[in-house]
C-alpha atoms as a PDB file:
ATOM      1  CA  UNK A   1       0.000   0.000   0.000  1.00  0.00           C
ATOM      2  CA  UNK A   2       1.360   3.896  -0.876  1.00  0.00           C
ATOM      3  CA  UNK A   3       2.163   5.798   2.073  1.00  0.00           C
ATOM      4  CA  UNK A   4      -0.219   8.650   0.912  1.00  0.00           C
ATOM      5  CA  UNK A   5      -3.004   5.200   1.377  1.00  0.00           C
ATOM      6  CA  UNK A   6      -1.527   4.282   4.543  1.00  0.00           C
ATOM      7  CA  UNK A   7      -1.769   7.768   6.286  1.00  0.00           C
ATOM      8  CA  UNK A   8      -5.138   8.665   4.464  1.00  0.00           C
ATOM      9  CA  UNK A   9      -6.025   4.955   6.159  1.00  0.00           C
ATOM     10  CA  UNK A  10      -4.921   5.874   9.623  1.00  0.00           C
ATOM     11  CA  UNK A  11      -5.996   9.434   9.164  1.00  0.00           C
ATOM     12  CA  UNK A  12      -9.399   8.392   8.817  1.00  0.00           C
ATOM     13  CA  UNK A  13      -9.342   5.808  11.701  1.00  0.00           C
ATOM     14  CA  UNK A  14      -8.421   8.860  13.890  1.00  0.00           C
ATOM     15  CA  UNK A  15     -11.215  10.931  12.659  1.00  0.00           C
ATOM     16  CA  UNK A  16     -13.876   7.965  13.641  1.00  0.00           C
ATOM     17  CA  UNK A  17     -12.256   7.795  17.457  1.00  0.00           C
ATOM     18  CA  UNK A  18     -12.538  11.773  17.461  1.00  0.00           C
ATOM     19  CA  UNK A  19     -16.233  11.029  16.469  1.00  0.00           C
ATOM     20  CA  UNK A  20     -16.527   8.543  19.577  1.00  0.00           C
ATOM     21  CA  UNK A  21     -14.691  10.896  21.986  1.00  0.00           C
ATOM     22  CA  UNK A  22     -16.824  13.614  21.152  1.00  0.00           C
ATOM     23  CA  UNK A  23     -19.960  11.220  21.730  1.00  0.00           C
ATOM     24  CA  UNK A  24     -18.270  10.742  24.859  1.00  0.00           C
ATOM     25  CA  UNK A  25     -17.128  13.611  26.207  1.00  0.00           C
ATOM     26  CA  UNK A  26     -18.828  17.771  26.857  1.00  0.00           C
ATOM     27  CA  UNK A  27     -17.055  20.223  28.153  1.00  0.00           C
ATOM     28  CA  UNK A  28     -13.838  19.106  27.249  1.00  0.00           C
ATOM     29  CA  UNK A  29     -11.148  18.531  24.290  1.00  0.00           C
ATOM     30  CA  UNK A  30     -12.294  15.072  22.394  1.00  0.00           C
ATOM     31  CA  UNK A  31      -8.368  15.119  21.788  1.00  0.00           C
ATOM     32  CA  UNK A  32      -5.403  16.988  23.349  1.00  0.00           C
ATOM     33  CA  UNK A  33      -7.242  17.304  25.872  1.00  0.00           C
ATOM     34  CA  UNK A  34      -4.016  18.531  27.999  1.00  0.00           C
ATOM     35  CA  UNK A  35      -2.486  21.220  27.419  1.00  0.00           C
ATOM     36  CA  UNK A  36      -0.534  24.523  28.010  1.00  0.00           C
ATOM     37  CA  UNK A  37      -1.289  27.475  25.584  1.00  0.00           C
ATOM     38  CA  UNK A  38       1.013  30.834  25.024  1.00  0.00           C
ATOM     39  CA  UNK A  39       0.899  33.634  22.768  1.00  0.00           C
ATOM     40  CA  UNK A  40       3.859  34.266  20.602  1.00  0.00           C
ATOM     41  CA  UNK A  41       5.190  35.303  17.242  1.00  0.00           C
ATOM     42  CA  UNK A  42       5.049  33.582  13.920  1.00  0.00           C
ATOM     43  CA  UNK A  43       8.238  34.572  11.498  1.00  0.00           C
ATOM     44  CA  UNK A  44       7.780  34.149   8.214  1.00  0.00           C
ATOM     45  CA  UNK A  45      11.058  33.532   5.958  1.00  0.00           C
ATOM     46  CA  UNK A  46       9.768  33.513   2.661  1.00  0.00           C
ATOM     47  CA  UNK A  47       6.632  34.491   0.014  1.00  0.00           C
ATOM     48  CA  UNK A  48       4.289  31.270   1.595  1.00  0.00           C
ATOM     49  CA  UNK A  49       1.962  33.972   3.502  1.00  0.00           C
ATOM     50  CA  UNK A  50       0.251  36.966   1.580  1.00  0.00           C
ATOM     51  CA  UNK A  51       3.111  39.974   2.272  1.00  0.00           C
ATOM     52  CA  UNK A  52       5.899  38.000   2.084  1.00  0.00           C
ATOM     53  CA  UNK A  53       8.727  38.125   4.960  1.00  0.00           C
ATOM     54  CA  UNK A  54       6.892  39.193   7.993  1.00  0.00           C
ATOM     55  CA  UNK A  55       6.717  38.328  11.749  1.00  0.00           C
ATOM     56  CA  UNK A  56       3.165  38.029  13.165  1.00  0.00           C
ATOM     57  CA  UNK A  57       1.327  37.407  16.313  1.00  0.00           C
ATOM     58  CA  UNK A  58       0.731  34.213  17.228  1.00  0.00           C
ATOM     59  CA  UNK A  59      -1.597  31.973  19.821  1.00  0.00           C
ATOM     60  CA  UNK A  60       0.515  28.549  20.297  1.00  0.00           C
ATOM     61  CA  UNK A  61      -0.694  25.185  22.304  1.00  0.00           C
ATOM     62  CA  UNK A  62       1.382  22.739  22.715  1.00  0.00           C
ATOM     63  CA  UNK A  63      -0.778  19.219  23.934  1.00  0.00           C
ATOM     64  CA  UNK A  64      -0.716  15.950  25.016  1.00  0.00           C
ATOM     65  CA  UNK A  65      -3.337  13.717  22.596  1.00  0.00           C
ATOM     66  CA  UNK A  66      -4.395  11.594  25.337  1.00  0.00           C
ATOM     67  CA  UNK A  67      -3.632  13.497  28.099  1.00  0.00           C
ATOM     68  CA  UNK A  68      -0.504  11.017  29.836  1.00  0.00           C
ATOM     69  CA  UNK A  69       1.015  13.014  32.736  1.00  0.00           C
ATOM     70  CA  UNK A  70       4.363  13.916  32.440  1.00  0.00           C
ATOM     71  CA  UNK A  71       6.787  12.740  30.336  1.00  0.00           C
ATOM     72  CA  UNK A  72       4.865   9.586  29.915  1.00  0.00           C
ATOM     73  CA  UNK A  73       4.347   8.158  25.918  1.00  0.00           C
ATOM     74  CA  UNK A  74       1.585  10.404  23.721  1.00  0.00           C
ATOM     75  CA  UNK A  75       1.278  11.831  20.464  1.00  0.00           C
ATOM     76  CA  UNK A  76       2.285  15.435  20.830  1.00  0.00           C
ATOM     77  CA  UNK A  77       0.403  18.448  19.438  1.00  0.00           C
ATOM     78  CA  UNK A  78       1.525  21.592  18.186  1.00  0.00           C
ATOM     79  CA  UNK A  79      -1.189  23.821  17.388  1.00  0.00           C
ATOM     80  CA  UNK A  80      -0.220  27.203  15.782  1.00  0.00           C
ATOM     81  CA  UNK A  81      -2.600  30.320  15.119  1.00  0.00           C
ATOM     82  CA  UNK A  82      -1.002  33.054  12.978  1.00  0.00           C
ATOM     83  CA  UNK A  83      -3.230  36.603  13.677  1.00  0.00           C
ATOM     84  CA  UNK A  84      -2.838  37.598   9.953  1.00  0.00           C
ATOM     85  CA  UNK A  85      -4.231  41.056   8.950  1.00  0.00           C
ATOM     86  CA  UNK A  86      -7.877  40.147   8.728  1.00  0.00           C
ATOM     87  CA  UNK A  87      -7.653  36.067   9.168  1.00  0.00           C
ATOM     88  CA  UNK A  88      -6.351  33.825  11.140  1.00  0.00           C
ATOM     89  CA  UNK A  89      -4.448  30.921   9.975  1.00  0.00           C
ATOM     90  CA  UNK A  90      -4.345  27.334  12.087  1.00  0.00           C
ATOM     91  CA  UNK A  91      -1.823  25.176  11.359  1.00  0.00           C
ATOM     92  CA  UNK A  92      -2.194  21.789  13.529  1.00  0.00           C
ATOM     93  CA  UNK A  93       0.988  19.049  13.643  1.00  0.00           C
ATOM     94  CA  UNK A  94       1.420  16.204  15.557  1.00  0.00           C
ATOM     95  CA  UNK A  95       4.446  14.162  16.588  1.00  0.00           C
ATOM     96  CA  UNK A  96       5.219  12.041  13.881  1.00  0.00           C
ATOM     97  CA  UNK A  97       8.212   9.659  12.198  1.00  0.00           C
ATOM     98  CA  UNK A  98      11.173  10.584   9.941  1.00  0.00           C
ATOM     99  CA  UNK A  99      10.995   7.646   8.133  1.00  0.00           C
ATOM    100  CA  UNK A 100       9.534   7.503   4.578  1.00  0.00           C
ATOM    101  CA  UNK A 101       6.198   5.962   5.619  1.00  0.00           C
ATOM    102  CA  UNK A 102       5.844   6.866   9.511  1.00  0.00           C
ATOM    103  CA  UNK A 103       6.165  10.912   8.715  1.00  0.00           C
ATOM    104  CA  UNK A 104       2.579  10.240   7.618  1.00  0.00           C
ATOM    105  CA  UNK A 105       1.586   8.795  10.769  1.00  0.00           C
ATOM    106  CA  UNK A 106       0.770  10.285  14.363  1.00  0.00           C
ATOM    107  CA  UNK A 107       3.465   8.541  16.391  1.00  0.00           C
ATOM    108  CA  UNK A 108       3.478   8.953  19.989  1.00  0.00           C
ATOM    109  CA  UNK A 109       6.667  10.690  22.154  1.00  0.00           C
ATOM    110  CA  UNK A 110       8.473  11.159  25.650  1.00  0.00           C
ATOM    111  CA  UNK A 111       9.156  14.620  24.722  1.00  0.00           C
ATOM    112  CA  UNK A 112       8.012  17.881  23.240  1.00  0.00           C
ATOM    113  CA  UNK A 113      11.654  18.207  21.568  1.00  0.00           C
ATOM    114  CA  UNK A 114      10.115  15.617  18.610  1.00  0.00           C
ATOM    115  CA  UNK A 115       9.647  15.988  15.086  1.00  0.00           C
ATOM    116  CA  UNK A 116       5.851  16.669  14.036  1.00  0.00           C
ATOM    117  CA  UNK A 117       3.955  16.657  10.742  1.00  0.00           C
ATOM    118  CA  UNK A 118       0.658  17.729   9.112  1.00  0.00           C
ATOM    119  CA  UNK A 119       0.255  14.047   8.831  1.00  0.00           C
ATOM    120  CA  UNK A 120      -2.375  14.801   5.491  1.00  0.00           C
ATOM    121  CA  UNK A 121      -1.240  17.277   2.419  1.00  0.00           C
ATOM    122  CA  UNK A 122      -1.743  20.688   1.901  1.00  0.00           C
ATOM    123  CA  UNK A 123      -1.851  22.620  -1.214  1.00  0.00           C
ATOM    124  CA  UNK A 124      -0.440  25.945  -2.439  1.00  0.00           C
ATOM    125  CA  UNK A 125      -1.781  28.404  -4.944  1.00  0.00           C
ATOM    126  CA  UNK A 126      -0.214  27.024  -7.364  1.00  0.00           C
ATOM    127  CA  UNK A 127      -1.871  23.528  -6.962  1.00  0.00           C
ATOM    128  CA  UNK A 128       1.438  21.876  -5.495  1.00  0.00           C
ATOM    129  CA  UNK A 129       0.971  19.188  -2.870  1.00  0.00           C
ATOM    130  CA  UNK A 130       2.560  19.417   0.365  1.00  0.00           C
ATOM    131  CA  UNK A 131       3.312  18.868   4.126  1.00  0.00           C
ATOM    132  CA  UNK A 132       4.187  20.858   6.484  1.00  0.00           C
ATOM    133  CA  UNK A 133       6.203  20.117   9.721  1.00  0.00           C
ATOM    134  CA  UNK A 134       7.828  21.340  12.360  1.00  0.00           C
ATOM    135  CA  UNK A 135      11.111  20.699  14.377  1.00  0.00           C
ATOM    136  CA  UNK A 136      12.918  22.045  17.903  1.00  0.00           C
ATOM    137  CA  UNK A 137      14.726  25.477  16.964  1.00  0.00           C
ATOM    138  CA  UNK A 138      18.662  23.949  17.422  1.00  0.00           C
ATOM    139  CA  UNK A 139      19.969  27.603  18.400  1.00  0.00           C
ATOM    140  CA  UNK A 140      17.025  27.912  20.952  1.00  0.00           C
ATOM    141  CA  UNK A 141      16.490  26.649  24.180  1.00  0.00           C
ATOM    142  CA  UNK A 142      15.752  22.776  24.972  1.00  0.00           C
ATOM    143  CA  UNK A 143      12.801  21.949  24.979  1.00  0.00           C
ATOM    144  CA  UNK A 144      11.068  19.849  27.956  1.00  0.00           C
ATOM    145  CA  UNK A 145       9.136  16.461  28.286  1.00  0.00           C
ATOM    146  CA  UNK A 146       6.287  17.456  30.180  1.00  0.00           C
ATOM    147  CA  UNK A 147       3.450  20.098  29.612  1.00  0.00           C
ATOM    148  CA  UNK A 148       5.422  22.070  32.653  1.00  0.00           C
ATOM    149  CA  UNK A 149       8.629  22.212  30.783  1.00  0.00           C
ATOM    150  CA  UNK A 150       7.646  23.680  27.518  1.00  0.00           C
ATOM    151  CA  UNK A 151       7.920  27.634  28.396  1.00  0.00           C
ATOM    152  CA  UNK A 152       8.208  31.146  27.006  1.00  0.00           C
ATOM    153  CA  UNK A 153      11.171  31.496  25.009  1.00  0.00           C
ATOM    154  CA  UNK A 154      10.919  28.177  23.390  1.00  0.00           C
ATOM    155  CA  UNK A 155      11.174  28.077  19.553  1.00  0.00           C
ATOM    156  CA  UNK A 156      10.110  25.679  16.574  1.00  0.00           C
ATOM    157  CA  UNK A 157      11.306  25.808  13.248  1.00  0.00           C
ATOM    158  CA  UNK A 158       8.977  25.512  10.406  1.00  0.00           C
ATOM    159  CA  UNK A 159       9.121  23.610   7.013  1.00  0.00           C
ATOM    160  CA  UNK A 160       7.473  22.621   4.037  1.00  0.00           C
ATOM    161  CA  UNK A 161       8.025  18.897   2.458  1.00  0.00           C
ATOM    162  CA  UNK A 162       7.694  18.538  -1.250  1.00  0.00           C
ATOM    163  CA  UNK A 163       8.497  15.493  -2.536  1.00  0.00           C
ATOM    164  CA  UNK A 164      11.752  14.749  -0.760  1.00  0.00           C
ATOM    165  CA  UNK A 165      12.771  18.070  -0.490  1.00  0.00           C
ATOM    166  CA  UNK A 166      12.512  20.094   2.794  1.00  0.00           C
ATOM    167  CA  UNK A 167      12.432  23.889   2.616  1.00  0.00           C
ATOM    168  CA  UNK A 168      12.578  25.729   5.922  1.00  0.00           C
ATOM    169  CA  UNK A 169       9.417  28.825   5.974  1.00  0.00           C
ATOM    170  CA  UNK A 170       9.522  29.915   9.409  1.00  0.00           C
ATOM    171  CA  UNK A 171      10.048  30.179  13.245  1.00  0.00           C
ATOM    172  CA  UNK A 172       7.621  29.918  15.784  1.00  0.00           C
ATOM    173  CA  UNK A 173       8.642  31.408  19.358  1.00  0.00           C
ATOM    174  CA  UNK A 174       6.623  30.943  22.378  1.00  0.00           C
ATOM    175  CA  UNK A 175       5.699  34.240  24.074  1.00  0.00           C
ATOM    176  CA  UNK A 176       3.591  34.343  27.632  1.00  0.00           C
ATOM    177  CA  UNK A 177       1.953  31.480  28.976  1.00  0.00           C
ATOM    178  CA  UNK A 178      -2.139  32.287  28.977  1.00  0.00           C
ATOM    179  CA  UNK A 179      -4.295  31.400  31.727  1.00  0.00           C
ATOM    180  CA  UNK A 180      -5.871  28.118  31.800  1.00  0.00           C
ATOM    181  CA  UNK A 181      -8.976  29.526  31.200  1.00  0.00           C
ATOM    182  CA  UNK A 182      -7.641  31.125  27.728  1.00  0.00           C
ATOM    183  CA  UNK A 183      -6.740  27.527  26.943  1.00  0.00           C
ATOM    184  CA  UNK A 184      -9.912  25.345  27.254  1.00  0.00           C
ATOM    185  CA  UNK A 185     -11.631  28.420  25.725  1.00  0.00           C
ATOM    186  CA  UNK A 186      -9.601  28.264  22.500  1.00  0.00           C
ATOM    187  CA  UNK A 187     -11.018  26.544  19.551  1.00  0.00           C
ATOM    188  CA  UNK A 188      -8.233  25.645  16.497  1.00  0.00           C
ATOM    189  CA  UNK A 189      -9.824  24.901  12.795  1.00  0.00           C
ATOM    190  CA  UNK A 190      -7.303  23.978  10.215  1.00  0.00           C
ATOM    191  CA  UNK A 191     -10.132  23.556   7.218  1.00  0.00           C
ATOM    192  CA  UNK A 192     -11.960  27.482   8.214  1.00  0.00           C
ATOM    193  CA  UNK A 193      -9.357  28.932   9.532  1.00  0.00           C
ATOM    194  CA  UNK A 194      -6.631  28.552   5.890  1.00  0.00           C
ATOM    195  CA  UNK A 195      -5.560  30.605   3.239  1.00  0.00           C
ATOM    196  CA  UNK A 196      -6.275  30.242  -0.726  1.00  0.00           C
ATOM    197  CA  UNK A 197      -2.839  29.926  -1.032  1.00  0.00           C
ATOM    198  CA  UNK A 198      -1.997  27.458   1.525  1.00  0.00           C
ATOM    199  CA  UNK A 199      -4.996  25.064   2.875  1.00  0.00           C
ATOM    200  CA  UNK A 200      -5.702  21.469   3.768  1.00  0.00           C
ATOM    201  CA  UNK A 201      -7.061  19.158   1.552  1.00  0.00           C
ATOM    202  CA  UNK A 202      -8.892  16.088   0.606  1.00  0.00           C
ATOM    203  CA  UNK A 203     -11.343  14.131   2.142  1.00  0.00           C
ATOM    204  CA  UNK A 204      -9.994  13.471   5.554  1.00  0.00           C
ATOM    205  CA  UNK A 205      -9.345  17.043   6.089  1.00  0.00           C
ATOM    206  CA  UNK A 206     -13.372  17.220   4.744  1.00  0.00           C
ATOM    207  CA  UNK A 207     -14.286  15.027   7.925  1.00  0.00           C
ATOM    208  CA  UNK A 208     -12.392  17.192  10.185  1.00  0.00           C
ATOM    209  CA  UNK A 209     -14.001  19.958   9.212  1.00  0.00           C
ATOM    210  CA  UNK A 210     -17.404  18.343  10.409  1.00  0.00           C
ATOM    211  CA  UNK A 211     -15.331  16.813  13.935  1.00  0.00           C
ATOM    212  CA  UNK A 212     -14.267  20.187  14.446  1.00  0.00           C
ATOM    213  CA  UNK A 213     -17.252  21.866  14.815  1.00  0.00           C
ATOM    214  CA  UNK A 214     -19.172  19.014  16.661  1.00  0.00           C
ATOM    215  CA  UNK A 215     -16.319  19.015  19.500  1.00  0.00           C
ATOM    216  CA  UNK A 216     -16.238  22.958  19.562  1.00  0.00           C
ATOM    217  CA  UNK A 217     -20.111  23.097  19.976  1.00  0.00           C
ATOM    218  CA  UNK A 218     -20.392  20.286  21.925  1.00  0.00           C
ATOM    219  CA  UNK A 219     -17.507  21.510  24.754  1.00  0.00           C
ATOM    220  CA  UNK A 220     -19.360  24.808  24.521  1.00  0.00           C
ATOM    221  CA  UNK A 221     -16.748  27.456  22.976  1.00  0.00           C
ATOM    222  CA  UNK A 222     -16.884  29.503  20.268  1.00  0.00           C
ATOM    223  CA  UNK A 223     -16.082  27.544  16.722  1.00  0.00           C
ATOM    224  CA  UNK A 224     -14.129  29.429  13.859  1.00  0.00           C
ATOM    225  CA  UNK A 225     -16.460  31.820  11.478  1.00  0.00           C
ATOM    226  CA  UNK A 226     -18.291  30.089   8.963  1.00  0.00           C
ATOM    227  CA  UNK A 227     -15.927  30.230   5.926  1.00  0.00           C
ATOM    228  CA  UNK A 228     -17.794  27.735   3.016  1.00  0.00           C
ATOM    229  CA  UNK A 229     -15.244  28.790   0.437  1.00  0.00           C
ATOM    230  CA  UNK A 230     -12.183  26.949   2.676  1.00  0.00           C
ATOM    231  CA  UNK A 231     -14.218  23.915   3.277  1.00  0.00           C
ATOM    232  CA  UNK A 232     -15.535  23.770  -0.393  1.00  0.00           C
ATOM    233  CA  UNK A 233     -11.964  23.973  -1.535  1.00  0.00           C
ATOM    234  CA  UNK A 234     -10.622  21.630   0.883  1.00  0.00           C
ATOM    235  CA  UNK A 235     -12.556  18.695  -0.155  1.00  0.00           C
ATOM    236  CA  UNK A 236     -11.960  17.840  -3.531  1.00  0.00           C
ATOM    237  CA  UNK A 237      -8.174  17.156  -2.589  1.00  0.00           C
END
């Protein structure tokens, strides 16, 4: 089986245990359920974001999938909001492998200092498929294993894959840490919340976009603006 099968095929099993979670669960996360959450800055290297080189204001979580305590195994999360003039943009990773086939699948850590992934494709403008990830800054602090140890100051790198080919497009750098109230309150959308030029896409990233906004309204928070042009264009993949 391709890779692309493999992670659309494990993709989609996670989407159908988000849909029992959220049967499960009100109030709360149906995944990542624990978490720390800090605003920041989002740098920009290149001409990927409308404006080209620019350094933006950011709202960064970093989570725990099933909620382990400490330093204990789970699939990391690193959510990322970019406050672009007039949007927002989510970008959502997850830890994942380096390998050729496991980069496409959510693969559970010890630490925050991991490798994560998009896990699905996302396309530019110009039609091109890609995936984005995210690594440890090497020039910037270490980074922690538990929710406790991730703190302001703390930097990810951002990159693009294409093909084989990795292309660095930015820096994330973790600002003040927001109450926990701020936390549970925010609600990420990687399908609403996207650009023309850079958005999720096929039909896993279709379900989510139904899963997010039956966790958001079922935890009671406020989902992302209707936006029927990103989800339309998300879709056909």
């Amino acid at each position: 089986m391709r890779p692309a099968r493999i992670a659309a095929a494990a993709a989609t099993g996670v989407a159908a245990g988000l849909a029992v979670r959220v049967a499960r669960s009100r109030h709360r996360r149906s995944l990542h359920p624990a978490g720390r959450s800090f605003a920041g800055t989002v740098e920009i290297f290149g001409d990927l974001l409308p404006g080209g080189p620019a350094r933006h204001p950011a709202t960064v979580r970093v989570s725990k999938g099933a909620g382990t305590r400490g330093g204990r195994l789970d699939v990391r999360g690193l959510a990322v909001r970019a406050h672009l003039p007039g949007r927002d943009l989510d970008l959502l990773l997850s830890t994942a492998g380096r390998g050729r086939l496991t980069r496409h699948l959510p693969m559970p850590r010890r630490t925050f200092a991991a490798t994560y992934g998009t896990i699905t494709a996302y396309r530019l403008g110009s039609g091109s498929k890609i995936y984005l990830l995210a690594r440890p800054d090497p020039d910037g602090p270490a980074i922690g294993r538990s929710l406790g140890e991730v703190t302001p100051g703390d930097r990810f790198l951002l990159g693009m894959r294409q093909g084989e080919r990795e292309v660095p497009i930015g820096r994330v750098t973790l600002g003040r840490l927001l109450s926990p109230g701020a936390d549970a309150a925010l609600a990420f959308d990687a399908v609403r919340n996207s650009l023309p030029g850079l958005h999720p896409a096929g039909l896993v990233h279709g379900s989510r976009a139904l899963a997010y906004r039956a966790s958001q309204r079922w935890r009671g928070v406020t989902p992302a603006p209707e936006n029927p042009a990103a989800v339309a264009r998300t879709v056909p993949g």
